[in-house]
PDB file of N, CA and C in Angstrom:
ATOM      1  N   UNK A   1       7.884 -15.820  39.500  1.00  0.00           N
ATOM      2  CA  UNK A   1       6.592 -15.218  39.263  1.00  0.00           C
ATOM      3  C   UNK A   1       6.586 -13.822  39.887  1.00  0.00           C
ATOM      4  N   UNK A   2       6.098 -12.679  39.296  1.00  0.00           N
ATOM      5  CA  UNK A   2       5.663 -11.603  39.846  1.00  0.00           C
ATOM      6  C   UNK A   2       4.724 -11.021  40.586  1.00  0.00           C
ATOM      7  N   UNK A   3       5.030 -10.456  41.335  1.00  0.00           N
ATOM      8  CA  UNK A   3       3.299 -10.304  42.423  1.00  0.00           C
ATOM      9  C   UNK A   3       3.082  -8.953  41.212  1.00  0.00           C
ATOM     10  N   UNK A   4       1.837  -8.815  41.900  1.00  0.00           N
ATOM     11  CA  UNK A   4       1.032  -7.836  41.551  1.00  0.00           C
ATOM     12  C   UNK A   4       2.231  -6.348  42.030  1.00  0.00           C
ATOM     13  N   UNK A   5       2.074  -5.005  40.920  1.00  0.00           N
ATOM     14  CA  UNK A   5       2.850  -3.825  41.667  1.00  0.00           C
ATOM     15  C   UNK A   5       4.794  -3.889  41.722  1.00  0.00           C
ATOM     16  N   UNK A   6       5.191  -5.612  41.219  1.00  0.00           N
ATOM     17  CA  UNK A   6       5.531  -5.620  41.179  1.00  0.00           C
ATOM     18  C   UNK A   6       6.524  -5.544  39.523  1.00  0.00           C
ATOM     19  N   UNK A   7       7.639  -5.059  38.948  1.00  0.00           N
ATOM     20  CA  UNK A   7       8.430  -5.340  38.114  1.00  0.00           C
ATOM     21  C   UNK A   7       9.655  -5.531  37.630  1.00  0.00           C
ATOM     22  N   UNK A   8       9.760  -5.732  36.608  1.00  0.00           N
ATOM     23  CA  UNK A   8      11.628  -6.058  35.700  1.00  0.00           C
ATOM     24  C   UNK A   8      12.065  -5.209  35.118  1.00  0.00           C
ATOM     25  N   UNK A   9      13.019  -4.774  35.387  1.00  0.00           N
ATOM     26  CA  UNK A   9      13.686  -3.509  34.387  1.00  0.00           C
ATOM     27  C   UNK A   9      14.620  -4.555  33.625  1.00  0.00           C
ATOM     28  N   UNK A  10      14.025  -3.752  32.501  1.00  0.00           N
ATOM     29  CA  UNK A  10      15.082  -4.007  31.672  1.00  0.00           C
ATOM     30  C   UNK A  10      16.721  -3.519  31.220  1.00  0.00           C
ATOM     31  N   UNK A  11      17.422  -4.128  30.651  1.00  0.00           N
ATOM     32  CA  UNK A  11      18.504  -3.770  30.517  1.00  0.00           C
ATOM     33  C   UNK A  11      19.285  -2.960  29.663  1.00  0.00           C
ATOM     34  N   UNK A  12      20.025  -2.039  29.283  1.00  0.00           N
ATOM     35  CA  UNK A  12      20.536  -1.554  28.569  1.00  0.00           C
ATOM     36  C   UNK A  12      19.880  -1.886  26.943  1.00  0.00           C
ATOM     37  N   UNK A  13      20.941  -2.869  26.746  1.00  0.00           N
ATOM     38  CA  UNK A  13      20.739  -3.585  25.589  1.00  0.00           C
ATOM     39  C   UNK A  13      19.342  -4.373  25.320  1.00  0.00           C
ATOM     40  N   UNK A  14      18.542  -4.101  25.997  1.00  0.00           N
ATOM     41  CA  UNK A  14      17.371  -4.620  25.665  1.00  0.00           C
ATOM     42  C   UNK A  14      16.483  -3.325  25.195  1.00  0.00           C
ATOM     43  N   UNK A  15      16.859  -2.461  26.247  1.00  0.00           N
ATOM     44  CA  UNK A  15      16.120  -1.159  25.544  1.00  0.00           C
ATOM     45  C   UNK A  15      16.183  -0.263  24.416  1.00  0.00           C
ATOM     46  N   UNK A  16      17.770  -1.009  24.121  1.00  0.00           N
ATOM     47  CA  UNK A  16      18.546  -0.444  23.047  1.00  0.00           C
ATOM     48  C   UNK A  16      17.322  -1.226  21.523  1.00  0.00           C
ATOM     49  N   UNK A  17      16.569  -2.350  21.951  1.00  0.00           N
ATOM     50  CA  UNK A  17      16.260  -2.961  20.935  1.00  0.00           C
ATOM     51  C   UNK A  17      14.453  -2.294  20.815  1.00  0.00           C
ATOM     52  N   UNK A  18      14.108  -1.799  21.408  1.00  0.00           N
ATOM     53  CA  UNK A  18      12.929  -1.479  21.555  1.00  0.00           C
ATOM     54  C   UNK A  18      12.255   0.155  20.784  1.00  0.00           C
ATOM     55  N   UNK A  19      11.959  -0.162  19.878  1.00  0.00           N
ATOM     56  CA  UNK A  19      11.355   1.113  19.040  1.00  0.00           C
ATOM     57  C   UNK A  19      10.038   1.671  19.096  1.00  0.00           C
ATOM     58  N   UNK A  20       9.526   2.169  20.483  1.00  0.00           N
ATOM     59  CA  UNK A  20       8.283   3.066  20.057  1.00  0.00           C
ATOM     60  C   UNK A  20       7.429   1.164  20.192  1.00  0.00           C
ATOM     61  N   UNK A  21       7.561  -0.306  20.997  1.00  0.00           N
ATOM     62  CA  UNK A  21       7.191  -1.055  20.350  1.00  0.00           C
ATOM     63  C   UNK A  21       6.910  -1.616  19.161  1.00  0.00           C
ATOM     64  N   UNK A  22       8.003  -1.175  18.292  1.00  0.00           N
ATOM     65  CA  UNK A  22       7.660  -1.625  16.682  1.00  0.00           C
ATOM     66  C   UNK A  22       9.332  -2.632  16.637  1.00  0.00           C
ATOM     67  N   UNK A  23       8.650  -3.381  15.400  1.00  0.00           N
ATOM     68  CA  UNK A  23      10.136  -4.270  15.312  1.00  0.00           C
ATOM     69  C   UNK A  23      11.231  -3.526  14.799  1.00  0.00           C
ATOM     70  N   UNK A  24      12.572  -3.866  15.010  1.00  0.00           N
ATOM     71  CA  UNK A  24      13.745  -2.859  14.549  1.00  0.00           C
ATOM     72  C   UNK A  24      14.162  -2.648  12.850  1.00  0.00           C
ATOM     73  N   UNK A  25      13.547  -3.957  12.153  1.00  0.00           N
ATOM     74  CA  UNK A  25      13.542  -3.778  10.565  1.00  0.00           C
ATOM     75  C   UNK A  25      12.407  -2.632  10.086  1.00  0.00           C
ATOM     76  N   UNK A  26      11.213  -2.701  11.039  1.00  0.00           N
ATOM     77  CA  UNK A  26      10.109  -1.830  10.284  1.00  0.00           C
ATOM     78  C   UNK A  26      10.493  -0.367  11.095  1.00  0.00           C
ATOM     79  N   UNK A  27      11.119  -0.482  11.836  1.00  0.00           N
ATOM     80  CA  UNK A  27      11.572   1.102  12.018  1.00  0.00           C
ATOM     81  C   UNK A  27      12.619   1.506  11.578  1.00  0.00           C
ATOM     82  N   UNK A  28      13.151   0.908  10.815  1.00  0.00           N
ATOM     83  CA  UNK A  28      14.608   1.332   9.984  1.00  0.00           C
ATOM     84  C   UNK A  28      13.588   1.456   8.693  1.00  0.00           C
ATOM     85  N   UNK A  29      13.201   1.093   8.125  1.00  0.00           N
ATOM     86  CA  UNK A  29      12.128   1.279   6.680  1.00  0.00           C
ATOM     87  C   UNK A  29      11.632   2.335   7.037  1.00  0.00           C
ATOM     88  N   UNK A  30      10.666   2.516   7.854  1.00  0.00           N
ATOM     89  CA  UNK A  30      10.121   3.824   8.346  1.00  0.00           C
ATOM     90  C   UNK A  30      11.137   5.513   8.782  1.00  0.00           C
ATOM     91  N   UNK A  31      12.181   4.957   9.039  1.00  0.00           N
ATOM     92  CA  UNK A  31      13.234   5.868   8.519  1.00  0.00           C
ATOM     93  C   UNK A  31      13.450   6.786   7.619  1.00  0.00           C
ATOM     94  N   UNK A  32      14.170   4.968   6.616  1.00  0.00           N
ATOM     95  CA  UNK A  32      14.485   5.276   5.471  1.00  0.00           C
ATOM     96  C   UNK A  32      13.581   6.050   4.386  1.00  0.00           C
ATOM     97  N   UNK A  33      11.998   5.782   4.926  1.00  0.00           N
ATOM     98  CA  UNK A  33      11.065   6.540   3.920  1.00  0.00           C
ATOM     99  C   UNK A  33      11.072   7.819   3.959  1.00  0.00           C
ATOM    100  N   UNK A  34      11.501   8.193   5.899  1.00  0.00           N
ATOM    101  CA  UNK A  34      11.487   9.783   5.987  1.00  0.00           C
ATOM    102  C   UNK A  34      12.769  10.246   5.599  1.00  0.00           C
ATOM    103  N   UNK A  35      13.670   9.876   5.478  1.00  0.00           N
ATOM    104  CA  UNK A  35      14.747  10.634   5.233  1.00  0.00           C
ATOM    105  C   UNK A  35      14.428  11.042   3.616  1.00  0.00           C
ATOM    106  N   UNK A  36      14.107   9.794   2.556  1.00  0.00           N
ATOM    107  CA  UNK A  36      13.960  10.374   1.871  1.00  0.00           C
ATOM    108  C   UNK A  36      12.729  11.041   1.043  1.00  0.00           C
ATOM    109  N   UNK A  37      11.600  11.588   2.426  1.00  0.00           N
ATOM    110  CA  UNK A  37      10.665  12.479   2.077  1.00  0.00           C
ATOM    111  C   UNK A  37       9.655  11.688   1.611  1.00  0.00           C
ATOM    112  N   UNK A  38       9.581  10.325   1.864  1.00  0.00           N
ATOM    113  CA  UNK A  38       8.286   9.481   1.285  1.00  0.00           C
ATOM    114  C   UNK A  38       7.328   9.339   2.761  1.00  0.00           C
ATOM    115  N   UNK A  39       5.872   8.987   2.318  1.00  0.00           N
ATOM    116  CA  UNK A  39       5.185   8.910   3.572  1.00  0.00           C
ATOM    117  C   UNK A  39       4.489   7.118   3.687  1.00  0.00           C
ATOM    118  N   UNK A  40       4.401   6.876   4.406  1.00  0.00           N
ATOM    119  CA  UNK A  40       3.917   5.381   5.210  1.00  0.00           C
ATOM    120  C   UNK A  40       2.526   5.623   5.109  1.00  0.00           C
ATOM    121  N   UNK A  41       1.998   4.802   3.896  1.00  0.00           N
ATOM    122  CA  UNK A  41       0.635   5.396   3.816  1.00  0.00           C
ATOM    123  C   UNK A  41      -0.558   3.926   4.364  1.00  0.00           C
ATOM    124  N   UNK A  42       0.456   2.847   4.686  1.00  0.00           N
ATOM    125  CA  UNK A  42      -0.404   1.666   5.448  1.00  0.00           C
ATOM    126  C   UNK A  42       0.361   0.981   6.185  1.00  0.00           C
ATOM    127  N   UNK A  43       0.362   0.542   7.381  1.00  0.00           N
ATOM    128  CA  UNK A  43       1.146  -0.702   8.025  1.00  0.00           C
ATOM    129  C   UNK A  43      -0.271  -1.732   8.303  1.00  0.00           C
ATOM    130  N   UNK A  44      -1.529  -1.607   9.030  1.00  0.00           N
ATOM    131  CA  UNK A  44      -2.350  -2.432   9.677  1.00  0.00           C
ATOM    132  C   UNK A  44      -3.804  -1.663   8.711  1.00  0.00           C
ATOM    133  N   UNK A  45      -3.581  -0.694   8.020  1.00  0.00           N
ATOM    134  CA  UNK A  45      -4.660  -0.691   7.617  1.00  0.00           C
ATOM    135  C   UNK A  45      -4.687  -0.985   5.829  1.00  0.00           C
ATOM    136  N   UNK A  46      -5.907  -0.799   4.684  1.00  0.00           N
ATOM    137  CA  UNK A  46      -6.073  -0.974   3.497  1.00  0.00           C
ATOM    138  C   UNK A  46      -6.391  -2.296   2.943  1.00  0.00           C
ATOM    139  N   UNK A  47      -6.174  -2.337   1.898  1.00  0.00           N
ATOM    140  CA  UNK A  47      -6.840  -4.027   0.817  1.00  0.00           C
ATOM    141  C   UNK A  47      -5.767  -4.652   1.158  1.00  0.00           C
ATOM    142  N   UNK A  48      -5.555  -5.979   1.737  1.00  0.00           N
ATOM    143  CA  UNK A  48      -4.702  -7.137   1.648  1.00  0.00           C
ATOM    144  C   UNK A  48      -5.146  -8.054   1.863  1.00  0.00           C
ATOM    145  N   UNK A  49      -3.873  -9.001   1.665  1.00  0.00           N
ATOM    146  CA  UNK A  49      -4.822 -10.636   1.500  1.00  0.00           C
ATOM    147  C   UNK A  49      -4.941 -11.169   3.105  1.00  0.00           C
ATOM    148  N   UNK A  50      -5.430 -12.266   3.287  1.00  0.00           N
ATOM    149  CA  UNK A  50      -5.702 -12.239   4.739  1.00  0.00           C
ATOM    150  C   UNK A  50      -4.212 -12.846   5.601  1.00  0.00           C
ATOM    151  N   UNK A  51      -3.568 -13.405   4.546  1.00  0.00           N
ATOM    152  CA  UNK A  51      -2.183 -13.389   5.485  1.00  0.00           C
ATOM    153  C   UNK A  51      -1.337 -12.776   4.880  1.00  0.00           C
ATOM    154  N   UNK A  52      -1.250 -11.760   4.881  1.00  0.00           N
ATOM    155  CA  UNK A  52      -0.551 -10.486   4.679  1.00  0.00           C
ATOM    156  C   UNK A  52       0.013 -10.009   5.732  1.00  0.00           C
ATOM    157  N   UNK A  53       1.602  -9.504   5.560  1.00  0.00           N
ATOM    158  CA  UNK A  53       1.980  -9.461   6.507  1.00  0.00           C
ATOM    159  C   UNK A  53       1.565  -8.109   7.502  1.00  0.00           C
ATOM    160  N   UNK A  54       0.902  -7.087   7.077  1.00  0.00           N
ATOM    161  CA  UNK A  54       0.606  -6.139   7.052  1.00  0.00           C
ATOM    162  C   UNK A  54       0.025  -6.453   8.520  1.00  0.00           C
ATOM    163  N   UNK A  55      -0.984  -7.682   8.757  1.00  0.00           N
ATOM    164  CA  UNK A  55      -1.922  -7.799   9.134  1.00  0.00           C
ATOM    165  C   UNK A  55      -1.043  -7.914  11.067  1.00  0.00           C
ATOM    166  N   UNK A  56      -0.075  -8.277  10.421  1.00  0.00           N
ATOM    167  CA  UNK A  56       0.737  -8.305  11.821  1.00  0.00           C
ATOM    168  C   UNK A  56       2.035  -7.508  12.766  1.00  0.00           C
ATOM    169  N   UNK A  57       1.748  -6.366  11.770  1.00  0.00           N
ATOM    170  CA  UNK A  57       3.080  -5.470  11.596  1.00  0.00           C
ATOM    171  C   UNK A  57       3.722  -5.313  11.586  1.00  0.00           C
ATOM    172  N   UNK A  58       4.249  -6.507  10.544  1.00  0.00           N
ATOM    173  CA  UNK A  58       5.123  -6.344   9.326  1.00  0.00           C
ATOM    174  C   UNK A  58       5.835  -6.006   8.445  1.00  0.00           C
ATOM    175  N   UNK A  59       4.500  -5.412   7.293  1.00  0.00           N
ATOM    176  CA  UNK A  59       4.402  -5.023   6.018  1.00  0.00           C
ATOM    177  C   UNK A  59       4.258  -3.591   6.314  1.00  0.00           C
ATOM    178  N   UNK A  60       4.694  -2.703   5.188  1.00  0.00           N
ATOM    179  CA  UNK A  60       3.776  -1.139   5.166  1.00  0.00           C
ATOM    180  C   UNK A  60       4.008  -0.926   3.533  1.00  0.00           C
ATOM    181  N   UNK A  61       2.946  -0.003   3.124  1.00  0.00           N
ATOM    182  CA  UNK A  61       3.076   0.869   1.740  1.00  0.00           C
ATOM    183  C   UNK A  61       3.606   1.952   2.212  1.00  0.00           C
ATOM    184  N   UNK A  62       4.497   2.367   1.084  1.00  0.00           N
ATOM    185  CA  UNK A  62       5.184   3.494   1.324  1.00  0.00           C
ATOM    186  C   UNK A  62       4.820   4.443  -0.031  1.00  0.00           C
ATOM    187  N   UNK A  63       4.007   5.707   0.111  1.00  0.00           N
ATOM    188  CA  UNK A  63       4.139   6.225  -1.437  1.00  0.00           C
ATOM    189  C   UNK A  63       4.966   7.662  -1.417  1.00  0.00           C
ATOM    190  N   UNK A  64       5.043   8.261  -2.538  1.00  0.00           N
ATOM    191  CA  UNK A  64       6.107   9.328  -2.934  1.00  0.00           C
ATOM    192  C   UNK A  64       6.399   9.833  -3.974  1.00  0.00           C
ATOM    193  N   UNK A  65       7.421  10.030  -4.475  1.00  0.00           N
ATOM    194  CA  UNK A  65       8.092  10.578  -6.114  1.00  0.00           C
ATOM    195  C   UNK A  65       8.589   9.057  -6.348  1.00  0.00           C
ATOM    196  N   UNK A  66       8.141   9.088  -7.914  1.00  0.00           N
ATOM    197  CA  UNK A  66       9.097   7.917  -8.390  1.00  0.00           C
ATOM    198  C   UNK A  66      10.130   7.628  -8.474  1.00  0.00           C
ATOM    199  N   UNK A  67      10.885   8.748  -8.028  1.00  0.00           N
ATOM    200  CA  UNK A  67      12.390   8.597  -7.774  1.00  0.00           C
ATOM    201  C   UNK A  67      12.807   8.442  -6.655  1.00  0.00           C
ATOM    202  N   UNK A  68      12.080   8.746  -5.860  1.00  0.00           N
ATOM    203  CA  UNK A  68      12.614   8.340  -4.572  1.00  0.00           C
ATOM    204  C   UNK A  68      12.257   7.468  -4.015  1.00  0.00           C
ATOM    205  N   UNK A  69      11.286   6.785  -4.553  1.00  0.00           N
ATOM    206  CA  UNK A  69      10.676   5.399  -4.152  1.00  0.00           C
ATOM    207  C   UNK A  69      11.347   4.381  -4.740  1.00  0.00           C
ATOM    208  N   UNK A  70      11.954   4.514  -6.130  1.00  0.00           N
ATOM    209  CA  UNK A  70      13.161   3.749  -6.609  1.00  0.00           C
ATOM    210  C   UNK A  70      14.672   3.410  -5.427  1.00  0.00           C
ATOM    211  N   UNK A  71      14.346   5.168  -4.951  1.00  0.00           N
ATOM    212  CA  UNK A  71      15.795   4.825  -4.158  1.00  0.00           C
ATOM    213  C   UNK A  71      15.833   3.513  -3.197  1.00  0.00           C
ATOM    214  N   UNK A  72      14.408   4.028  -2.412  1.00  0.00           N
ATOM    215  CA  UNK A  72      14.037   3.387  -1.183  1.00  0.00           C
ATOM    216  C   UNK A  72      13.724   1.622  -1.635  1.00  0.00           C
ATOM    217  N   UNK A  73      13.516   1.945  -2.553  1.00  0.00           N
ATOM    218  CA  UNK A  73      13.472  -0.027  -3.134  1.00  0.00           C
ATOM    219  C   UNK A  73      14.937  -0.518  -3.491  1.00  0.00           C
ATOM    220  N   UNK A  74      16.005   0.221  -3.700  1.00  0.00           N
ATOM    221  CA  UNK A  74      17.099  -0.133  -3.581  1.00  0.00           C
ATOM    222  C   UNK A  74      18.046  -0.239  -2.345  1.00  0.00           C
ATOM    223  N   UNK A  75      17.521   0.588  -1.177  1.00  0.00           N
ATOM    224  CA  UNK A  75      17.390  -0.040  -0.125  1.00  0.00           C
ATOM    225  C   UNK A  75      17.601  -0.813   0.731  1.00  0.00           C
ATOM    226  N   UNK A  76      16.052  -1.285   0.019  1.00  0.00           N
ATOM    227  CA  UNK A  76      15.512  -1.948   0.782  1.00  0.00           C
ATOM    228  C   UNK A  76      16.169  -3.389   0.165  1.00  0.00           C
ATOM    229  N   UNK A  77      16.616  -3.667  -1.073  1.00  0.00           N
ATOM    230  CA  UNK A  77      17.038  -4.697  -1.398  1.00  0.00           C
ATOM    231  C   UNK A  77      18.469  -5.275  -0.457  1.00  0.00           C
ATOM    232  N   UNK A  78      18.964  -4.348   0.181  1.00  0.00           N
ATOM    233  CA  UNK A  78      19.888  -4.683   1.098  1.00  0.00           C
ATOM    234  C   UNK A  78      19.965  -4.973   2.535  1.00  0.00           C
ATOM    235  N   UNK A  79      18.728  -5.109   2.716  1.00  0.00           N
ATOM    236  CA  UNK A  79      17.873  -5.409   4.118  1.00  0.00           C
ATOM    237  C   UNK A  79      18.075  -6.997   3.930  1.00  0.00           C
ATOM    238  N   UNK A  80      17.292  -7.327   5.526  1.00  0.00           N
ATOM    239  CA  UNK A  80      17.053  -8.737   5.314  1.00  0.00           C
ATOM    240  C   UNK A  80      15.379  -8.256   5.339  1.00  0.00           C
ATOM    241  N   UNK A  81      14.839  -8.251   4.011  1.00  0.00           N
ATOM    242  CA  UNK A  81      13.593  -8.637   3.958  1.00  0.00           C
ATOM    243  C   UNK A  81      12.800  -9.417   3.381  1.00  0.00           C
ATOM    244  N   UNK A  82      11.343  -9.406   3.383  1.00  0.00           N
ATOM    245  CA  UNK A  82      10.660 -10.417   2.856  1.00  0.00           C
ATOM    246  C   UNK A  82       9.883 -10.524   1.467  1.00  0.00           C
ATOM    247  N   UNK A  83       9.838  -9.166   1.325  1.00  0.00           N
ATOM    248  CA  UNK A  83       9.086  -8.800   0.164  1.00  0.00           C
ATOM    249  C   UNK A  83       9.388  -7.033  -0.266  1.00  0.00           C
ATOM    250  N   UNK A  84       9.554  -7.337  -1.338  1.00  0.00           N
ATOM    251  CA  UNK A  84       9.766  -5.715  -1.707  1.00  0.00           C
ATOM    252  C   UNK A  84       9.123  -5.690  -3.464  1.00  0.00           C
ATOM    253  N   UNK A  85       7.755  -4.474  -3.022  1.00  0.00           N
ATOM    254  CA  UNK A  85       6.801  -4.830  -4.198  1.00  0.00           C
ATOM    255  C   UNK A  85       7.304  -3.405  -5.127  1.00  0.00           C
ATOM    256  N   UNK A  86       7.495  -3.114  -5.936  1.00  0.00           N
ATOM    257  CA  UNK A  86       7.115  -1.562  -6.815  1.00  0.00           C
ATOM    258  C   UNK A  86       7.058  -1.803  -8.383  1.00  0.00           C
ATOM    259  N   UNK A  87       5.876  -1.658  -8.767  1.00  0.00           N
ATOM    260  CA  UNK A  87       5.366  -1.469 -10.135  1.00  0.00           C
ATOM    261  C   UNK A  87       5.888  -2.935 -10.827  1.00  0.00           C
ATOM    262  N   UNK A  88       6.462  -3.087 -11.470  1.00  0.00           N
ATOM    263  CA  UNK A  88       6.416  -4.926 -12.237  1.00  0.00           C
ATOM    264  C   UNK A  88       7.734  -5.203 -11.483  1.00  0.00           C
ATOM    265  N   UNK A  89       8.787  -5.241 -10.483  1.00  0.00           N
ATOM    266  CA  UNK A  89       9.289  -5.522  -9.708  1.00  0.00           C
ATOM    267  C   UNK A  89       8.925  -6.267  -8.128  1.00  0.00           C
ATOM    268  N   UNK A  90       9.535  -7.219  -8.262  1.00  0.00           N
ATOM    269  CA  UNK A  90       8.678  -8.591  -7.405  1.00  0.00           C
ATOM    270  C   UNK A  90       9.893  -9.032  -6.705  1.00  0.00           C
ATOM    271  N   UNK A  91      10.594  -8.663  -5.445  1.00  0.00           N
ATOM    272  CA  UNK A  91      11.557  -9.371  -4.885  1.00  0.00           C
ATOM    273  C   UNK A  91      11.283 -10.469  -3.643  1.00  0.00           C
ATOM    274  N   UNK A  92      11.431 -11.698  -3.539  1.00  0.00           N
ATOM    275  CA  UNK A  92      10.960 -12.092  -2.312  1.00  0.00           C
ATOM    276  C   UNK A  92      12.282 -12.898  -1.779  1.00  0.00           C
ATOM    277  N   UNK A  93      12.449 -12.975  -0.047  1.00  0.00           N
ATOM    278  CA  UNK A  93      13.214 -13.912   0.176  1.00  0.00           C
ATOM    279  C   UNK A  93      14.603 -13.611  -0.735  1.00  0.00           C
ATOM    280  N   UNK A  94      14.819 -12.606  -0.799  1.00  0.00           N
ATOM    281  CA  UNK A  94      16.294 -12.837  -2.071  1.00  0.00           C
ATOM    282  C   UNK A  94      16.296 -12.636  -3.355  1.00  0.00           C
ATOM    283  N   UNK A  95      14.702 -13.118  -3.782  1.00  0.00           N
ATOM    284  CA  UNK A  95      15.101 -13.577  -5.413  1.00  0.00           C
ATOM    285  C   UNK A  95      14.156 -12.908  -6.063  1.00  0.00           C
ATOM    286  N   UNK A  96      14.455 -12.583  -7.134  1.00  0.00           N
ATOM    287  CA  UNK A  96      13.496 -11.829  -7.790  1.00  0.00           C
ATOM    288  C   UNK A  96      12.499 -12.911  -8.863  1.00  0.00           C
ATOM    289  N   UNK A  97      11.339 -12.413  -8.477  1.00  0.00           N
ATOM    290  CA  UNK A  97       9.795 -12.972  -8.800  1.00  0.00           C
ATOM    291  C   UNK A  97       9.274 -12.274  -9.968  1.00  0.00           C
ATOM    292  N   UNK A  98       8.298 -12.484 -10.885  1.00  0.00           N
ATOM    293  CA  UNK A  98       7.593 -12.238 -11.455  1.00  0.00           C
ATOM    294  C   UNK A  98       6.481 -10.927 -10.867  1.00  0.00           C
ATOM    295  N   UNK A  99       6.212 -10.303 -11.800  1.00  0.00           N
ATOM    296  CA  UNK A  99       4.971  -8.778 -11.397  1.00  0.00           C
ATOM    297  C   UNK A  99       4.429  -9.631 -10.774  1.00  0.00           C
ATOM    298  N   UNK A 100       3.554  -9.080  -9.877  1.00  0.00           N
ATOM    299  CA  UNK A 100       2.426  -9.173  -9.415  1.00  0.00           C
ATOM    300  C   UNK A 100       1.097  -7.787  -9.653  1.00  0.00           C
ATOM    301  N   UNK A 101       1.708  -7.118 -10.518  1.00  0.00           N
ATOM    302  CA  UNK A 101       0.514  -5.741 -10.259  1.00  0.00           C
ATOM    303  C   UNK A 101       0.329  -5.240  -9.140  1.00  0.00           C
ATOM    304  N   UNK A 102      -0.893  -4.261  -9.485  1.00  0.00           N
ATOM    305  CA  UNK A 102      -1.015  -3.548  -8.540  1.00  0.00           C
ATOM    306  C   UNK A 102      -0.245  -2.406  -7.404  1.00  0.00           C
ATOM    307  N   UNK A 103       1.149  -2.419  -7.641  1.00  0.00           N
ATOM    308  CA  UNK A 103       1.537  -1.633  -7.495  1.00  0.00           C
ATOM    309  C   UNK A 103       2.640  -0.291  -7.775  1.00  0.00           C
ATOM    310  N   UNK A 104       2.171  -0.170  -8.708  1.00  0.00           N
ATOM    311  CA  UNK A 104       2.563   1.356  -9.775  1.00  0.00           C
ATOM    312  C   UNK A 104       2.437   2.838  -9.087  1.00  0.00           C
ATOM    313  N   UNK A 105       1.778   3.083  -7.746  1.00  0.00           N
ATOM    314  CA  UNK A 105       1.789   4.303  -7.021  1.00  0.00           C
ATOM    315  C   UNK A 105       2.522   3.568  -5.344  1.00  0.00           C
ATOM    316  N   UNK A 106       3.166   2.600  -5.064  1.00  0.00           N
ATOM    317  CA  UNK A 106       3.589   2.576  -3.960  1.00  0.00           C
ATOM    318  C   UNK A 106       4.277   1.186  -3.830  1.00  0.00           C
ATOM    319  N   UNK A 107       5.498   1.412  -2.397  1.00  0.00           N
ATOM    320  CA  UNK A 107       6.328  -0.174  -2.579  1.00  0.00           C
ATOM    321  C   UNK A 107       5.941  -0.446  -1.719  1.00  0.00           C
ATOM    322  N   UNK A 108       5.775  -1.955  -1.653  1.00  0.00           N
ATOM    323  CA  UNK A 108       5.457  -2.883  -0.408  1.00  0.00           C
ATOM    324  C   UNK A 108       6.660  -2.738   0.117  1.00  0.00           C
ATOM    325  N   UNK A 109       6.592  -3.078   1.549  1.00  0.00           N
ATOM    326  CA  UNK A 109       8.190  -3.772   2.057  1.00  0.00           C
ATOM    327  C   UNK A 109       7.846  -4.561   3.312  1.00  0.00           C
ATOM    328  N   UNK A 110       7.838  -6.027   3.404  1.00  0.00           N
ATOM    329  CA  UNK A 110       7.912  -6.696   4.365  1.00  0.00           C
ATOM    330  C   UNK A 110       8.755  -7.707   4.683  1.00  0.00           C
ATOM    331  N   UNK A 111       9.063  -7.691   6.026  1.00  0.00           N
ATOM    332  CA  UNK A 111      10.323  -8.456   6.630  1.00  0.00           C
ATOM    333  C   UNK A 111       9.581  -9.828   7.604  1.00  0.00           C
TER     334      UNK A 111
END
């Protein structure tokens, strides 16, 4: 137990894992959007469903040029992620899903 004033340093490799407090998949996405000039236009905020991963920071929309949002969904298909949404393209878990709509100006991506 720790007293009060008191603390733990962490270790190398632990700090090595620590991004700004964000998880290490959503800061590699967040990257990948800037490198290629796209902007993070939601992680915790906008319309989602109530267990959305968004809601736990997760998920983010990413919008941009349609070409480069293509890139970034190709990607992202090589991640381990959970969802990757853009225009009638539906990937979840691996496998590719049926449209869902709704998104024709931006890709989901959650891990």
């Amino acid at each position: 137990m720790l007293r009060e004033g008191s603390f733990v340093a962490f270790t190398r490799a632990e700090l090595d894992r620590v991004h700004g407090g964000m998880a290490g998949p959503m800061w590699a996405a967040m990257q990948k959007a800037n490198e290629l000039g796209l902007q993070v236009q939601g992680v915790i905020t906008g319309n989602h469903a109530v267990n959305s991963r968004h809601w736990r920071g997760r998920g983010m929309d990413i919008g941009g040029s349609e070409a480069n949002l293509w890139k970034f969904v190709e990607w992202a298909k090589g991640t381990n992620y959970h969802e990757v949404i853009y225009k009638d393209q539906f990937f979840k878990d691996g496998h590719r899903r049926a449209g869902i709509g709704n998104h024709d100006d931006h890709v989901h991506y959650s891990f």
